[in-house]
N, C-alpha and C. Protein backbone atom coordinates (compact mmCIF):
# COMPACT_ATOMS: atom_id res chain seq x y z
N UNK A 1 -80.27 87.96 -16.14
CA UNK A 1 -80.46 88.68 -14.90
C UNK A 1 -79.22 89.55 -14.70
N UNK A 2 -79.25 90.75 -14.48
CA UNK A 2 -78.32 92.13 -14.35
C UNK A 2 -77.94 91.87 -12.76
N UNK A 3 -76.84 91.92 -12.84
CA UNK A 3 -76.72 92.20 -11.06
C UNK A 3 -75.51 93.43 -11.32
N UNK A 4 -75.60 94.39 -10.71
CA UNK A 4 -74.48 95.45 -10.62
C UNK A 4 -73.12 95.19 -9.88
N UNK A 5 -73.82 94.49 -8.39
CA UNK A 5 -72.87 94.48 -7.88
C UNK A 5 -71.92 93.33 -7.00
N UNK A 6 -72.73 92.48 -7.69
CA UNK A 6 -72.62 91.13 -7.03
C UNK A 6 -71.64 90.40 -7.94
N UNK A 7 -70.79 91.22 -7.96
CA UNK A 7 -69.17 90.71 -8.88
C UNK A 7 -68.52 89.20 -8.79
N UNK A 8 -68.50 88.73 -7.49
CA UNK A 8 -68.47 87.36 -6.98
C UNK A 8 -69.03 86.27 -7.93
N UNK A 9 -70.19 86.48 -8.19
CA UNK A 9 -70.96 85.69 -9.16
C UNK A 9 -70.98 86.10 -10.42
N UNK A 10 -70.11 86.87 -10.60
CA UNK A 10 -70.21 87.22 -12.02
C UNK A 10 -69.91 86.12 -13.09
N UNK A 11 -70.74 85.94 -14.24
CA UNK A 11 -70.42 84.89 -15.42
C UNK A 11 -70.99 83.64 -14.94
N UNK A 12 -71.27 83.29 -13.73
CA UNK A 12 -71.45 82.11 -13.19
C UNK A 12 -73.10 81.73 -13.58
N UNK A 13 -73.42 80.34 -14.06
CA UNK A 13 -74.43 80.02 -14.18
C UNK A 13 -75.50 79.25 -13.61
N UNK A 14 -76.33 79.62 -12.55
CA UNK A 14 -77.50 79.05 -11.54
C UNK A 14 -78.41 78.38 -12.08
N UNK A 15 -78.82 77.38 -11.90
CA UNK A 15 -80.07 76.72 -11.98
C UNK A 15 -81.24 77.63 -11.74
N UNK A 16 -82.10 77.85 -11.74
CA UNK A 16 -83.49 77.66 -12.11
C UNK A 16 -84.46 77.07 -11.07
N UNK A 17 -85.14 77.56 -10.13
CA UNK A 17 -85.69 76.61 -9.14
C UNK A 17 -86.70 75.63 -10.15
N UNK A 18 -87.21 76.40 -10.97
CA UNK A 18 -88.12 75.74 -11.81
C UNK A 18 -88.29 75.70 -13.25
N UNK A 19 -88.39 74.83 -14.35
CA UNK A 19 -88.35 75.85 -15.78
C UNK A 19 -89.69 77.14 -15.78
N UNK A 20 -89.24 78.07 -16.24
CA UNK A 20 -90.00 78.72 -16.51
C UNK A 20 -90.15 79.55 -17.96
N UNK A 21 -91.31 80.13 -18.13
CA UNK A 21 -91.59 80.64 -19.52
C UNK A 21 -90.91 81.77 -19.80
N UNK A 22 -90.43 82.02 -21.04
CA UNK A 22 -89.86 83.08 -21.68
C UNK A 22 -90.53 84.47 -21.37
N UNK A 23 -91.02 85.53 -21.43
CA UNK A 23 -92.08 86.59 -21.30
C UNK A 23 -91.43 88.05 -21.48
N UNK A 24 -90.06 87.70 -21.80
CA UNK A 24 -89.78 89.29 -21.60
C UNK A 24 -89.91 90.15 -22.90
N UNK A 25 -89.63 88.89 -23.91
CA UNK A 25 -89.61 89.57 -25.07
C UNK A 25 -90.58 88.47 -25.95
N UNK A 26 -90.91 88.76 -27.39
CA UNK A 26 -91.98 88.23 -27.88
C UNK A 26 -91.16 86.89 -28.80
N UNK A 27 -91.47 85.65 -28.45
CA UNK A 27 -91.03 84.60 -29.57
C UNK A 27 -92.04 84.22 -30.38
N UNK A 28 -91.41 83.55 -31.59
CA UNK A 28 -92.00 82.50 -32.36
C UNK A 28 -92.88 81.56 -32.03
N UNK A 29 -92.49 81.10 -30.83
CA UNK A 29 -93.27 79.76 -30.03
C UNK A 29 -92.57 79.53 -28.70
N UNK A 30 -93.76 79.48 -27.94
CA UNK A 30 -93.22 79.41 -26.44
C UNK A 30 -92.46 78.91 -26.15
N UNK A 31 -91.38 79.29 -24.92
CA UNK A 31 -89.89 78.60 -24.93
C UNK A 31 -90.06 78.69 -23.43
N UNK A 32 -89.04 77.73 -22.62
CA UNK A 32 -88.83 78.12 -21.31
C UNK A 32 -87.08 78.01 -20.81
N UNK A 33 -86.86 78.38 -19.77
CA UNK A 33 -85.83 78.30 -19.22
C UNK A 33 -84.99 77.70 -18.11
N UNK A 34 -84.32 77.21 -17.38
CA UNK A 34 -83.96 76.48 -16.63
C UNK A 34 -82.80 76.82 -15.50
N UNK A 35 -81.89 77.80 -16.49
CA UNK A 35 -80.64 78.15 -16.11
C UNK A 35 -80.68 80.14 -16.15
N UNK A 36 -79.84 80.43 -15.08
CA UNK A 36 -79.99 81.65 -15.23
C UNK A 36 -78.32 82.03 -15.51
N UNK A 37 -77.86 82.97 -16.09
CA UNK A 37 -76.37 83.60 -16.22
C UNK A 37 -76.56 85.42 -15.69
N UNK A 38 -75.71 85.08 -14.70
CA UNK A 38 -75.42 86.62 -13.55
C UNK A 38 -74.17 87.50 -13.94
N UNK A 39 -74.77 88.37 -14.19
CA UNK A 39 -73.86 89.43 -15.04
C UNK A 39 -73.37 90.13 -14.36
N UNK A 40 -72.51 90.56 -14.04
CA UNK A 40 -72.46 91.95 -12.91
C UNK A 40 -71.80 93.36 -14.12
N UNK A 41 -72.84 94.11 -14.02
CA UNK A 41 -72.59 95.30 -14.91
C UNK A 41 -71.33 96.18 -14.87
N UNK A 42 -70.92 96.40 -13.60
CA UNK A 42 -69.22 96.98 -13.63
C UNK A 42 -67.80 96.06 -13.65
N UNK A 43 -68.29 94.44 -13.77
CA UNK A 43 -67.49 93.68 -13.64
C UNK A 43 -67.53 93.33 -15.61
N UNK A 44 -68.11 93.44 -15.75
CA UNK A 44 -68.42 93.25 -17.37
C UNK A 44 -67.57 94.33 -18.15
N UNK A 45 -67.93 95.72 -17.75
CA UNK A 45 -67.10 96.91 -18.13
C UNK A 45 -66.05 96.62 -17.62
N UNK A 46 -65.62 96.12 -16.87
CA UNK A 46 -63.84 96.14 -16.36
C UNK A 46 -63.83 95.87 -17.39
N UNK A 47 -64.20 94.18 -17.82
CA UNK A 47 -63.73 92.81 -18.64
C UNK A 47 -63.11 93.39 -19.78
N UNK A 48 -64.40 94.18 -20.30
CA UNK A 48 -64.29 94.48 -21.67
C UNK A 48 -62.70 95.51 -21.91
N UNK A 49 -63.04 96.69 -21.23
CA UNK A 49 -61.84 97.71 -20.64
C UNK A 49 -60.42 96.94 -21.11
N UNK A 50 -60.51 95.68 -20.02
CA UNK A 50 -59.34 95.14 -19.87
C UNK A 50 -59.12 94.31 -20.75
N UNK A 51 -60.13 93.59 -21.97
CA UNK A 51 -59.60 93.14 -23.00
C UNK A 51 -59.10 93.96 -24.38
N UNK A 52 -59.87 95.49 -24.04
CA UNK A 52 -59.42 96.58 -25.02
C UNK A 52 -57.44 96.93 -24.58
N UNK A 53 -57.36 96.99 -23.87
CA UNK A 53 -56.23 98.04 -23.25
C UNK A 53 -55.38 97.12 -22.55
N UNK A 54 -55.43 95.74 -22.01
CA UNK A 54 -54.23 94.82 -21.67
C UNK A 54 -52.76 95.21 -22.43
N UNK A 55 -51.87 95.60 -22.04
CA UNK A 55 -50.53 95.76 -22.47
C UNK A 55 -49.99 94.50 -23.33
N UNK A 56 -49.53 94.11 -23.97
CA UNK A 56 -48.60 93.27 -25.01
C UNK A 56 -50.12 92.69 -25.70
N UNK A 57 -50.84 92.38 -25.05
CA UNK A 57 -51.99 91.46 -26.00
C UNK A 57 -53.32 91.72 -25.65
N UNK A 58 -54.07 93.28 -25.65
CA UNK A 58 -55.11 93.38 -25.81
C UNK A 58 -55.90 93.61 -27.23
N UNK A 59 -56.62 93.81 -27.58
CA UNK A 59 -56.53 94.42 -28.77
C UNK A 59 -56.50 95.29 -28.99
N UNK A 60 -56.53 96.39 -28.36
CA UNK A 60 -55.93 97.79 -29.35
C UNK A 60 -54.91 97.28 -29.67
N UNK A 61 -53.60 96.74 -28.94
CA UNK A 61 -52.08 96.83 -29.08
C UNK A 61 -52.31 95.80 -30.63
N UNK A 62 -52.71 95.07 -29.87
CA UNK A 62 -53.05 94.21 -31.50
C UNK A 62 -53.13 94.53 -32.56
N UNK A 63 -54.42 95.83 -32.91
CA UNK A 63 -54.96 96.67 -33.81
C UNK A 63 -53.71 97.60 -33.81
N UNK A 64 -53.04 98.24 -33.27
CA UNK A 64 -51.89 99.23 -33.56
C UNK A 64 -50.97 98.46 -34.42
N UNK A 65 -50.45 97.14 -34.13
CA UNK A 65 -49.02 96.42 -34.19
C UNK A 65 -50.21 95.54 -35.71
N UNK A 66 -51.38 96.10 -35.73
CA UNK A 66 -51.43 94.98 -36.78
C UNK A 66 -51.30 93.48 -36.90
N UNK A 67 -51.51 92.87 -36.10
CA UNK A 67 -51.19 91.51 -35.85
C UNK A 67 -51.93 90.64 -36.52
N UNK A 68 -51.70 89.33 -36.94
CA UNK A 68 -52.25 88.19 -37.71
C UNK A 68 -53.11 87.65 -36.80
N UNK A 69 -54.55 87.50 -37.52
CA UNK A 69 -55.14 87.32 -36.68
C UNK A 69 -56.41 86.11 -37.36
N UNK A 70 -56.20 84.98 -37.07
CA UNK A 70 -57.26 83.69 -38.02
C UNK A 70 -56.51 84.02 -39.70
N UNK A 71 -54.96 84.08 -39.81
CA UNK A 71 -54.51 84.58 -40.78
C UNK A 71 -53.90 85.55 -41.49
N UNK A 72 -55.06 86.63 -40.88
CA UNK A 72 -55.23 87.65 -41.45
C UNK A 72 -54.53 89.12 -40.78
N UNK A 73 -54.58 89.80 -41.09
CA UNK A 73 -53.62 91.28 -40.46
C UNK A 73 -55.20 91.70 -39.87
N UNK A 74 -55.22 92.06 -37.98
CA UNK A 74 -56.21 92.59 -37.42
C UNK A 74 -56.97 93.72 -38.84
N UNK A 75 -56.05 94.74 -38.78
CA UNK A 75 -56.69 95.85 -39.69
C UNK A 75 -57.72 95.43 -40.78
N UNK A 76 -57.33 94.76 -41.55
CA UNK A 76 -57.89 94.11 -42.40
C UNK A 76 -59.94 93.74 -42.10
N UNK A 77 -59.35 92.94 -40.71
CA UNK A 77 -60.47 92.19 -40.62
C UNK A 77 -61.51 93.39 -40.15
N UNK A 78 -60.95 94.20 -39.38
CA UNK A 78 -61.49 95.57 -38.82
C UNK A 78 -63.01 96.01 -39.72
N UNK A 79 -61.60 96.46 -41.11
CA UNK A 79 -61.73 97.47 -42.27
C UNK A 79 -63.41 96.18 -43.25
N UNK A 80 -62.96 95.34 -43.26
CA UNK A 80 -63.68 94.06 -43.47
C UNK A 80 -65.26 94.11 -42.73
N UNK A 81 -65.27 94.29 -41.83
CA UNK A 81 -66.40 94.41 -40.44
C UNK A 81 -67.22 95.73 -40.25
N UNK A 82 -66.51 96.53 -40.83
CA UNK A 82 -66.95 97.86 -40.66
C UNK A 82 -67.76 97.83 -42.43
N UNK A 83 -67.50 97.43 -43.20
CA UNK A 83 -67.67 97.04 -44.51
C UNK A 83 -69.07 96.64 -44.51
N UNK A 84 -69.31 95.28 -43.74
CA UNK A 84 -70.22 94.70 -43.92
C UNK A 84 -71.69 95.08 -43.03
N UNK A 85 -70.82 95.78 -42.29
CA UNK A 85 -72.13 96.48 -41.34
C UNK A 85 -72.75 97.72 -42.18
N UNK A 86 -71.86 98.19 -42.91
CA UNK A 86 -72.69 99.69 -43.76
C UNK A 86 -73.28 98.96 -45.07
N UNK A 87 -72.66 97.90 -45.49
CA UNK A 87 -73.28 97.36 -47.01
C UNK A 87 -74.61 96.35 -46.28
N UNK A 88 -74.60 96.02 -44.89
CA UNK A 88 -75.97 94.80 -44.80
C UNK A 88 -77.59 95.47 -44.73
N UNK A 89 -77.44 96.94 -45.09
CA UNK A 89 -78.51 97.42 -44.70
C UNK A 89 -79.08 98.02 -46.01
């Protein structure tokens, strides 16, 4: 469920008055649901924003400074990712 502006609740996860059936998109075999997660669409774009561009430890700064990252030098894993998305097709 999209909420734009209802930032307050953003990320937060509601119950469900009732389970209900999947329908929005087509499955394998009928599924239902219980729990809902409330998104708020400009609170999401901050998030992201602010995990790109945070000063000492976002990741760009990361990706600039090259940093070790599960080991590895960010760039790497980048150059790695970008790799596997043009060779999976």
């Amino acid at each position: 469920m999209g909420e734009h502006f209802n930032q307050p609740n953003h990320l937060n996860v509601e119950i469900a008055p009732r389970d209900q059936a999947i329908t929005a998109f087509k499955l394998p075999y009928p599924m239902k649901f219980n729990k809902i997660l409330v998104i708020s669409i400009s609170k999401l774009a901050q998030d992201i924003e602010d995990s790109v561009l945070r000063p000492n430890d976002g990741y760009w700064d990361k990706f600039v400074n090259n940093n070790i990252v599960g080991g590895r030098p960010l760039q790497d894993c980048f150059e790695d990712a970008i790799r596997e998305i043009y060779n999976s097709k």
